[in-house]
N, C-alpha and C. Protein backbone atom coordinates (compact mmCIF):
# COMPACT_ATOMS: atom_id res chain seq x y z
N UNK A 1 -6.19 16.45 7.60
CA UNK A 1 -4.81 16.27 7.17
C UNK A 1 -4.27 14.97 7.77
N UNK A 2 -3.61 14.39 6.87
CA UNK A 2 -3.55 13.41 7.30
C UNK A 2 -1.59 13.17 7.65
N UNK A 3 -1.22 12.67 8.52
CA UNK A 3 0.26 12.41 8.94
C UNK A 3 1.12 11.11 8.81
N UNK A 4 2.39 11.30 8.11
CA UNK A 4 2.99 9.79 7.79
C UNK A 4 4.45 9.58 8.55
N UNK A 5 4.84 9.15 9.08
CA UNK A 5 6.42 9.08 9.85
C UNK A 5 6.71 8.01 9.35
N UNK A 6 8.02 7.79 8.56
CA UNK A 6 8.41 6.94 7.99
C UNK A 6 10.00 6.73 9.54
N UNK A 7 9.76 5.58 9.75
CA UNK A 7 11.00 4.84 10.37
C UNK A 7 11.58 4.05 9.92
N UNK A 8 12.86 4.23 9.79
CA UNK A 8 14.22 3.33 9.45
C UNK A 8 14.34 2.21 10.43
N UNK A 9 14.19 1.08 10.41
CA UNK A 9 14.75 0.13 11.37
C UNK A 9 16.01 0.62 12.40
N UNK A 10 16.35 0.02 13.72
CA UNK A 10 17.32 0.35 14.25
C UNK A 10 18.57 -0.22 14.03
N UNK A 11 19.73 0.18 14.14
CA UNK A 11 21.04 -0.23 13.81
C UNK A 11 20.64 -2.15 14.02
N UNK A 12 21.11 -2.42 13.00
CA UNK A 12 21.02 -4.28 12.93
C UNK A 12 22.60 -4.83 13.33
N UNK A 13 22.27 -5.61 13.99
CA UNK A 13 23.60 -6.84 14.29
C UNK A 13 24.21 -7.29 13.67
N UNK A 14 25.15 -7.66 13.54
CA UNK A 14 26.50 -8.46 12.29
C UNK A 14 27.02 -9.53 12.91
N UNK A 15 26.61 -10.06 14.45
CA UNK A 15 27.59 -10.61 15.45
C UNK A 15 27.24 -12.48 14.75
N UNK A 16 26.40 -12.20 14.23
CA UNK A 16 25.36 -14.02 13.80
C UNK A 16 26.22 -14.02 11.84
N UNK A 17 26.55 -14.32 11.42
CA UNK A 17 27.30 -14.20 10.28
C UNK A 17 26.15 -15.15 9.26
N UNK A 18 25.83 -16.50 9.66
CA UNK A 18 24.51 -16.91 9.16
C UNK A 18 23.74 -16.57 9.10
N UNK A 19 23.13 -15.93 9.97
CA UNK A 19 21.86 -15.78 10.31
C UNK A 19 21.43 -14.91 8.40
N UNK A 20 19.85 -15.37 8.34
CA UNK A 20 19.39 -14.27 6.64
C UNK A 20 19.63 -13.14 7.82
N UNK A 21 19.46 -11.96 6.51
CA UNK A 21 19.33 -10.47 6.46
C UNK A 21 17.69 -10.58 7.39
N UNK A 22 17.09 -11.53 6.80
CA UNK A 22 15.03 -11.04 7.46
C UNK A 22 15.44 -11.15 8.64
N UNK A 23 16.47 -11.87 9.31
CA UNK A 23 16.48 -12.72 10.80
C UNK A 23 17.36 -11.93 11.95
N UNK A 24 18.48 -10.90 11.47
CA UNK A 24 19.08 -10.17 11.96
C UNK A 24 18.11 -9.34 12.97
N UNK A 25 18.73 -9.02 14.00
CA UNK A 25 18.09 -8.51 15.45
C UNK A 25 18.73 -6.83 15.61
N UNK A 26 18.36 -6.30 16.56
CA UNK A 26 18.70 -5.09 16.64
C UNK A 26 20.11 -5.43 17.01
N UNK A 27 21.13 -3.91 17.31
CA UNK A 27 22.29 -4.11 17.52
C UNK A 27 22.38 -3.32 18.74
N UNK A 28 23.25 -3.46 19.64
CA UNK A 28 23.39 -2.43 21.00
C UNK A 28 22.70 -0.89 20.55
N UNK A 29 23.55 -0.26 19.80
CA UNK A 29 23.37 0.80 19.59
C UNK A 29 22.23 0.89 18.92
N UNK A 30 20.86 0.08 17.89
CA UNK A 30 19.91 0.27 17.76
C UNK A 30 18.93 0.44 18.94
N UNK A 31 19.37 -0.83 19.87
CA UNK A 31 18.44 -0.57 21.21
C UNK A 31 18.17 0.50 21.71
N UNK A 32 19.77 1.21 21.45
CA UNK A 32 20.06 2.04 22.41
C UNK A 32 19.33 3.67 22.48
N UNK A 33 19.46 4.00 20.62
CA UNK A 33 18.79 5.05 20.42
C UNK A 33 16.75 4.85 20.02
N UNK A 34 16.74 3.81 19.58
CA UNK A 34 15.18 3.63 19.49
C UNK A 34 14.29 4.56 20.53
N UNK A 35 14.72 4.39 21.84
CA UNK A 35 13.55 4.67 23.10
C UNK A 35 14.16 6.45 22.51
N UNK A 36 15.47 6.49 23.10
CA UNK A 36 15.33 8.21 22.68
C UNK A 36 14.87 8.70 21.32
N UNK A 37 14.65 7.75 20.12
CA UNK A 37 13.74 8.56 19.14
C UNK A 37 12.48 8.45 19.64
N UNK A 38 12.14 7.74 20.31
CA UNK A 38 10.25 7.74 20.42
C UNK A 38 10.48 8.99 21.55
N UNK A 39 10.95 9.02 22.36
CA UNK A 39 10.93 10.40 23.19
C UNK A 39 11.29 11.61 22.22
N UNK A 40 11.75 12.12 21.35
CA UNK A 40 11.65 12.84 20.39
C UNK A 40 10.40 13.14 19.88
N UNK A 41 9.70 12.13 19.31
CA UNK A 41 7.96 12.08 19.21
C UNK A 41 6.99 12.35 20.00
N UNK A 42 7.64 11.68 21.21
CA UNK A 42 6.55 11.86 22.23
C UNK A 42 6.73 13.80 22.34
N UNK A 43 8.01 14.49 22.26
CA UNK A 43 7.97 15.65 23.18
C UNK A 43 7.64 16.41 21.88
N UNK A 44 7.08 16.26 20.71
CA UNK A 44 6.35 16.76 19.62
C UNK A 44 5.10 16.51 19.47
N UNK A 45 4.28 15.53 20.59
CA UNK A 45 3.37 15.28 20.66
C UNK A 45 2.71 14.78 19.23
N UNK A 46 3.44 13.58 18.81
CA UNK A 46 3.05 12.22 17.59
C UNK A 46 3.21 11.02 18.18
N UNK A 47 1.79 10.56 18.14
CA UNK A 47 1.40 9.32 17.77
C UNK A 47 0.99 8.97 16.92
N UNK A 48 0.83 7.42 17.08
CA UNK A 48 0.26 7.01 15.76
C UNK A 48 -0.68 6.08 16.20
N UNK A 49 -1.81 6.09 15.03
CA UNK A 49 -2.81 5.35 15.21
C UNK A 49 -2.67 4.40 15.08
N UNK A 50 -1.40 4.02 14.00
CA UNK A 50 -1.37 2.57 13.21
C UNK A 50 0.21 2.56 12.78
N UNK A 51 0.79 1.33 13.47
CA UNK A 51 2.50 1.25 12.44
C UNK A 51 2.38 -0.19 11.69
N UNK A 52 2.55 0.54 10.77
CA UNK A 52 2.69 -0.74 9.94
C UNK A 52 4.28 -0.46 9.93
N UNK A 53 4.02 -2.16 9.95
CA UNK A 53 5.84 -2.88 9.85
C UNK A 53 6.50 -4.01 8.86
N UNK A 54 7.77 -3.69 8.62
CA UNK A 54 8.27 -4.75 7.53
C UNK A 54 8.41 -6.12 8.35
N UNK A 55 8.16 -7.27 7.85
CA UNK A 55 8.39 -8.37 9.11
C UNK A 55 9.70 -8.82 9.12
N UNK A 56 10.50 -8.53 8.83
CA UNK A 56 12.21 -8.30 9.20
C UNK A 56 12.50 -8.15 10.88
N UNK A 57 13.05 -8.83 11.56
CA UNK A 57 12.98 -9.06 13.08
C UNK A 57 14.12 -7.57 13.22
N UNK A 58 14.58 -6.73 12.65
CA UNK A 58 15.13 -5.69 13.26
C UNK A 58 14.13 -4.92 13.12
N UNK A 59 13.08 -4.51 12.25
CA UNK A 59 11.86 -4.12 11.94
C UNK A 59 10.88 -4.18 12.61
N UNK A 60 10.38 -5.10 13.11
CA UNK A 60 9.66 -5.71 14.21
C UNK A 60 9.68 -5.30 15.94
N UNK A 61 11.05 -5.23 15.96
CA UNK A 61 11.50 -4.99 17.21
C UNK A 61 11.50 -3.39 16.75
N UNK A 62 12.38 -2.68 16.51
CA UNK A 62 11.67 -1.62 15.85
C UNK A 62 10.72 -0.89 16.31
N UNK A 63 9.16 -1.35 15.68
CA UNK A 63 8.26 -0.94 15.94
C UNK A 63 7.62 -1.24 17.44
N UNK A 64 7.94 -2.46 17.38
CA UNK A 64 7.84 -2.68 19.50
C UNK A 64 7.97 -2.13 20.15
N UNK A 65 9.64 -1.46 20.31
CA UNK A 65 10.04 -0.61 20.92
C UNK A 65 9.50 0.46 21.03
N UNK A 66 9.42 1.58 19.69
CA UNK A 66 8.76 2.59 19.78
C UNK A 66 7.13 2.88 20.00
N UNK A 67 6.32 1.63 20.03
CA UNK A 67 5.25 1.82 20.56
C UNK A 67 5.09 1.80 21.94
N UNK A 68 6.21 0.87 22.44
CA UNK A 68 6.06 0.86 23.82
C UNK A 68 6.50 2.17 24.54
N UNK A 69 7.53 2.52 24.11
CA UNK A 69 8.23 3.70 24.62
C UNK A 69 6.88 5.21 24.09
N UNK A 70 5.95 4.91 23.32
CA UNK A 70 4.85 5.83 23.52
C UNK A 70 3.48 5.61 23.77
N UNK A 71 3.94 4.60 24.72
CA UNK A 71 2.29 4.57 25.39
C UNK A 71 1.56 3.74 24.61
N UNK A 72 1.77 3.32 23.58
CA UNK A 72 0.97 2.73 22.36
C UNK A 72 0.97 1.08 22.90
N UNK A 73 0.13 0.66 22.44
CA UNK A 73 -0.51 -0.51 22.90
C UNK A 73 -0.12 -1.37 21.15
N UNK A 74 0.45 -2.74 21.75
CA UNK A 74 0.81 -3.50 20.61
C UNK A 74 -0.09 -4.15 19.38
N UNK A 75 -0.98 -4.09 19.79
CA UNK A 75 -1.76 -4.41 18.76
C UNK A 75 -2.19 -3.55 17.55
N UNK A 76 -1.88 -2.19 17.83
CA UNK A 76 -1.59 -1.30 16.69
C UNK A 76 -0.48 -0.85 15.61
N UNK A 77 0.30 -2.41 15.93
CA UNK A 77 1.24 -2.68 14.97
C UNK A 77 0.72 -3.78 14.09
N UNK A 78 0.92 -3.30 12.83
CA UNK A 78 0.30 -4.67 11.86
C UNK A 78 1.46 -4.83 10.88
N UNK A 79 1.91 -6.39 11.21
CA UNK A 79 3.36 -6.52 10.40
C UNK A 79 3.11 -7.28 8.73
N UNK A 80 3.92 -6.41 8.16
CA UNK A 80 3.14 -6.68 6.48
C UNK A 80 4.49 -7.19 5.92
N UNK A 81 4.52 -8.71 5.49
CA UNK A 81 5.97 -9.09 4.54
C UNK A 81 6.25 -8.37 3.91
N UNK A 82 5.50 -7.96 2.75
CA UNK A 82 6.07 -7.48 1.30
C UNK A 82 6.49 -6.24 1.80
N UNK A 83 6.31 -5.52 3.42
CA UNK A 83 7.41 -4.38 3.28
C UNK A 83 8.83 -4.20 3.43
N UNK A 84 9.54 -5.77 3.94
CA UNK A 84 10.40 -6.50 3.80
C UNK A 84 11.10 -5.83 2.26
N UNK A 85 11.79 -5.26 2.54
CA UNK A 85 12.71 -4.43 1.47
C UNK A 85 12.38 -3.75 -0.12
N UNK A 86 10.66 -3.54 0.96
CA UNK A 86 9.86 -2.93 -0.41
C UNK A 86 10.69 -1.83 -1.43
N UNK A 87 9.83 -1.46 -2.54
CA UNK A 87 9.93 -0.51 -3.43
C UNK A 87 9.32 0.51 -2.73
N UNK A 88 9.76 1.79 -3.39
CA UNK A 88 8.58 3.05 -3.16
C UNK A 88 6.92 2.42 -3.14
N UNK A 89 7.23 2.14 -4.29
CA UNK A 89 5.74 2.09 -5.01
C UNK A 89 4.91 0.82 -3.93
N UNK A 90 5.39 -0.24 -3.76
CA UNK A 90 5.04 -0.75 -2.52
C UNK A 90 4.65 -0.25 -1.34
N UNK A 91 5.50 0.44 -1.06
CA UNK A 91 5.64 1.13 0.38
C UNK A 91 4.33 2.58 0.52
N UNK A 92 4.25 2.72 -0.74
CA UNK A 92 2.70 4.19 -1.19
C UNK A 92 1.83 3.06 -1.50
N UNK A 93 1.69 1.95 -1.99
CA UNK A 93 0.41 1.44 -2.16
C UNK A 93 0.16 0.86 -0.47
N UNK A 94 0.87 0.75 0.23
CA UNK A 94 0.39 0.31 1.52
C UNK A 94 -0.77 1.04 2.43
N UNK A 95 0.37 2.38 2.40
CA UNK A 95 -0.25 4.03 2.73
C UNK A 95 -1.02 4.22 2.18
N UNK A 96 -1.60 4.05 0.58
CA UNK A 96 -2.58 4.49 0.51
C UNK A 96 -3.87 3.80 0.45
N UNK A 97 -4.05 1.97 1.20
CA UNK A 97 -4.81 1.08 1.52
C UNK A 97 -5.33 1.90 2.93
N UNK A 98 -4.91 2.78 3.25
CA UNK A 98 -5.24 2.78 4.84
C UNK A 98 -6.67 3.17 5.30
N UNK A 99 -7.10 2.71 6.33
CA UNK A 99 -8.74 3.64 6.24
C UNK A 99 -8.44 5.01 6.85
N UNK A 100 -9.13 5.82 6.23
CA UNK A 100 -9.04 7.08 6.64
C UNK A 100 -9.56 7.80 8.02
N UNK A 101 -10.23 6.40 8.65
CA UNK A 101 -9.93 7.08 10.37
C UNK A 101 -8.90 7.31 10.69
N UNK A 102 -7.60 6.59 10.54
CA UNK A 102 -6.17 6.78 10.48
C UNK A 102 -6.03 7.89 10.51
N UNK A 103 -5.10 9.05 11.37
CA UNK A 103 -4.88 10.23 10.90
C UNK A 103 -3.16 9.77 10.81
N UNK A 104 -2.97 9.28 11.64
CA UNK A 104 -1.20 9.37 12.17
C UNK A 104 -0.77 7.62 11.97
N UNK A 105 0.17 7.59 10.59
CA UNK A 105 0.63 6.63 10.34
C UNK A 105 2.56 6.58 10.36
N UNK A 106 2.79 5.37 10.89
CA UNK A 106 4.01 5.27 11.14
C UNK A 106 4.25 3.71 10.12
N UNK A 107 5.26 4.30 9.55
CA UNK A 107 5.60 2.78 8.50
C UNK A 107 7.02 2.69 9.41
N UNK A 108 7.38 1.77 9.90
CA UNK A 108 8.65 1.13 9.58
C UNK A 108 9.49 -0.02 8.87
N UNK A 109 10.60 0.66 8.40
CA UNK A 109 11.20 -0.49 7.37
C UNK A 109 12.43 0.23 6.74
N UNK A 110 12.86 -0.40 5.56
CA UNK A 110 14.23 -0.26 5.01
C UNK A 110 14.31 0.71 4.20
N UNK A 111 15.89 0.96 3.72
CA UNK A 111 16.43 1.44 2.74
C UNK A 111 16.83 0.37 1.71
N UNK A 112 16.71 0.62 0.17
CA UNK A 112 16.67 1.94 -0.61
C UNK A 112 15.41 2.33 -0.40
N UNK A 113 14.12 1.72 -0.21
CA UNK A 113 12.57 1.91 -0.59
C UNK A 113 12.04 3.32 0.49
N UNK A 114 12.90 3.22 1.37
CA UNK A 114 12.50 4.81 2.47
C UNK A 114 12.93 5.78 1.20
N UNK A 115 14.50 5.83 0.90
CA UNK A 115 15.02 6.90 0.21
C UNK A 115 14.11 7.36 -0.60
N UNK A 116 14.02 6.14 -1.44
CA UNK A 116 13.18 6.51 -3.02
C UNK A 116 12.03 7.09 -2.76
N UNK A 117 11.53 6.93 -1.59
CA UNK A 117 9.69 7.41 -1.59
C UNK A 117 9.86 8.75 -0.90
N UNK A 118 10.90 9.10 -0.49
CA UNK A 118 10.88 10.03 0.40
C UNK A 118 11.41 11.49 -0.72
N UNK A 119 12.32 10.68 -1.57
CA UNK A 119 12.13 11.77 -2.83
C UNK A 119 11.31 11.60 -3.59
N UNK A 120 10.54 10.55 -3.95
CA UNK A 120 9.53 10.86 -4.98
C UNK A 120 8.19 12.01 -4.08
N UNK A 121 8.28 11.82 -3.04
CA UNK A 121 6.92 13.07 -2.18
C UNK A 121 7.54 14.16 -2.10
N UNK A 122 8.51 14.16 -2.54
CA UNK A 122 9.45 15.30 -2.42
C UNK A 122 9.92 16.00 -1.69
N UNK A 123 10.50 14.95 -0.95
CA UNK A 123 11.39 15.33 0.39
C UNK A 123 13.26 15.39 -0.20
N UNK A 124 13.46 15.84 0.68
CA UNK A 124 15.20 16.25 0.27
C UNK A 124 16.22 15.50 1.23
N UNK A 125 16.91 14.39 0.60
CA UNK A 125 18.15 13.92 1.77
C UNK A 125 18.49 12.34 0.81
N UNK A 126 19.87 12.50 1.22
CA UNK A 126 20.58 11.79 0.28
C UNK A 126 20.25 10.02 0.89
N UNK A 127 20.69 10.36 2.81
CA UNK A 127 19.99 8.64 3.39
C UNK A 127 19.38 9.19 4.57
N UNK A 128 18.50 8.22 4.94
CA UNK A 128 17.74 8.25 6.41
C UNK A 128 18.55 7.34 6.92
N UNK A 129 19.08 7.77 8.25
CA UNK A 129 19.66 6.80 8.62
C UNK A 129 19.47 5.85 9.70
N UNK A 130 19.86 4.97 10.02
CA UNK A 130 19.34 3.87 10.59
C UNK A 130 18.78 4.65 11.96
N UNK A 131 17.25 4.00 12.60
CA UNK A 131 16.32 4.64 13.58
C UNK A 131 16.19 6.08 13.82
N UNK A 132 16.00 6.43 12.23
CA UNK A 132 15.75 8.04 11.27
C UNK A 132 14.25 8.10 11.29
N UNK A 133 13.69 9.40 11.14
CA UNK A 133 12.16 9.78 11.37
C UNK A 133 12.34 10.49 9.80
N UNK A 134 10.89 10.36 9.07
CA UNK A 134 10.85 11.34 8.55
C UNK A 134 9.32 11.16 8.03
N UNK A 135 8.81 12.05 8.70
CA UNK A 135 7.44 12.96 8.45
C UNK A 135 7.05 14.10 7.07
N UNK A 136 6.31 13.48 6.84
CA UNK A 136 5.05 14.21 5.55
C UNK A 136 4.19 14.30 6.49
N UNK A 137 3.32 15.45 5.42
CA UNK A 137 2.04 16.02 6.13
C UNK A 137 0.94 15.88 4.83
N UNK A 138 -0.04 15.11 4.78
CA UNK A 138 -0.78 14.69 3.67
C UNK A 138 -1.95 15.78 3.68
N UNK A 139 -2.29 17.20 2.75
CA UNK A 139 -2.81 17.36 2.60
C UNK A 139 -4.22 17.31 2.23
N UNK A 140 -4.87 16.18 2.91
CA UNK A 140 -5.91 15.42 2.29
C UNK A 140 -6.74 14.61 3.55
N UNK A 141 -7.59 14.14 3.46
CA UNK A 141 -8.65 13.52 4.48
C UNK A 141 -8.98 12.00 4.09
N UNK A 142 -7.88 11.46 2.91
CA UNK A 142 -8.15 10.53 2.30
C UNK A 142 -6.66 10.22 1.94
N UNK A 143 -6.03 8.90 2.31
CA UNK A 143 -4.95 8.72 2.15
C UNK A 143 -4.70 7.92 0.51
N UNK A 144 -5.65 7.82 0.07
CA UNK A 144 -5.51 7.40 -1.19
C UNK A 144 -5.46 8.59 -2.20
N UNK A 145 -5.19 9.64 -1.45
CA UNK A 145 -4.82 10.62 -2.42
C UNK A 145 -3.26 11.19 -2.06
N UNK A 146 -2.36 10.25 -1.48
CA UNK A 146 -1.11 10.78 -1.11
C UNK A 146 -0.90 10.18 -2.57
N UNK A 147 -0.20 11.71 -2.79
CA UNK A 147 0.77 11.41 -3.76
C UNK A 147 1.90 12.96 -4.02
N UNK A 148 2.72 12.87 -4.73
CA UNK A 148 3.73 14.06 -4.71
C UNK A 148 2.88 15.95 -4.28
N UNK A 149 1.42 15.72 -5.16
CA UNK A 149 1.10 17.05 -4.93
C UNK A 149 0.54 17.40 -3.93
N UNK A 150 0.24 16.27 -3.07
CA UNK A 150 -0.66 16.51 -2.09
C UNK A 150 0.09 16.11 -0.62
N UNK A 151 1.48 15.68 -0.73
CA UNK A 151 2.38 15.69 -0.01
C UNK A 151 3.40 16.90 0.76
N UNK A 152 3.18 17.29 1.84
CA UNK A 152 4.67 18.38 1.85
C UNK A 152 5.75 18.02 3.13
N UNK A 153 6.85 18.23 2.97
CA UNK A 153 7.66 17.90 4.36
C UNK A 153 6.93 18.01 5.71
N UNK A 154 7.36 17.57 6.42
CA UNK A 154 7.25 17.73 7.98
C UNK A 154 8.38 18.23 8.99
N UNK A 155 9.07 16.90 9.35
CA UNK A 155 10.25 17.33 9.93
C UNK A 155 11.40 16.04 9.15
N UNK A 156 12.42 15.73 9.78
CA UNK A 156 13.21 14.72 9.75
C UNK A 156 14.02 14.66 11.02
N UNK A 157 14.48 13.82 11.16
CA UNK A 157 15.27 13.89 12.64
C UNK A 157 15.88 12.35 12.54
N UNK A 158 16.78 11.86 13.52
CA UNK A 158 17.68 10.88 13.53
C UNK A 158 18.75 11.29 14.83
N UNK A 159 19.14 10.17 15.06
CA UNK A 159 19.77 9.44 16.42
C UNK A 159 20.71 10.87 16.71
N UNK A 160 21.92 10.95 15.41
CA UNK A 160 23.19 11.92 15.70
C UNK A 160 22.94 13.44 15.51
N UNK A 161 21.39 13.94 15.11
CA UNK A 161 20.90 15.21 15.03
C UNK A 161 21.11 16.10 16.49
N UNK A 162 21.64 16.67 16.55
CA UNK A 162 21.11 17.76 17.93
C UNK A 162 20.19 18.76 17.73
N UNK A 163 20.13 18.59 18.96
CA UNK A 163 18.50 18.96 19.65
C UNK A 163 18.61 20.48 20.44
């Protein structure tokens, strides 16, 4: 069986008014909750083998954070442009490039393309919200077979959830 945690980037900055959207940095309050979502993971006992990341510098940092905050060693982040405000369909053809030593994959990146994929596997929720978790459980030993039927919920969780 194979495992997917989709992460929302952390709350982004507004303070740079130029700066592009790719270039925007985390914001206090992204910093702030990132480490306590990876402690959420950690005390569910998920890792990941592999995060792939959007290369969007709130994205980036992002995934930094939460690898560091679980023990995870940086080089098991591999930062992919085109997830830079992918589509669903982007964001499942990534997932399903993966090699199947992979058991435990962590994507991080944006909305709308989280939303949309998260209902097309047929998950239920209107937004993930910014440095939001949300886990599928891939019925399968082969990630090129994720797709709606072979998909089922996991959990979801996010910053303002209690615990």
């Amino acid at each position: 069986m194979k495992k997917i945690i989709l992460i929302r980037h952390g709350k982004s900055a507004w303070d740079q008014p130029f700066l592009s959207d790719h270039d925007r940095p985390l914001a206090d309050r992204g910093l702030r909750d990132l480490p306590k979502m990876a402690k959420r993971l950690q005390k569910r006992e998920i890792f990941p083998d592999l995060i792939l990341s959007s290369s969007a510098v709130r994205a980036v940092e992002t995934a930094k954070i939460t690898a560091e905050a679980l023990g995870i060693e940086e080089e098991k982040i591999v930062v992919i442009d085109k997830l830079y405000h992918a589509s669903a369909h982007t964001i499942l053809k990534y997932i399903k490039m993966q090699h199947d030593s992979i058991n435990t994959l962590f994507v991080v990146g944006h909305n709308p393309g989280f939303n949309e994929l998260i209902e097309y596997l047929g998950g239920k929720l209107d937004n993930l919200p910014t440095s939001g978790q949300f886990g599928f459980k891939v019925k399968s030993e082969h990630w090129a077979d994720t797709d709606p039927k072979t998909t089922e919920f996991w959990f979801m969780d996010y910053p303002k959830k209690i615990h």
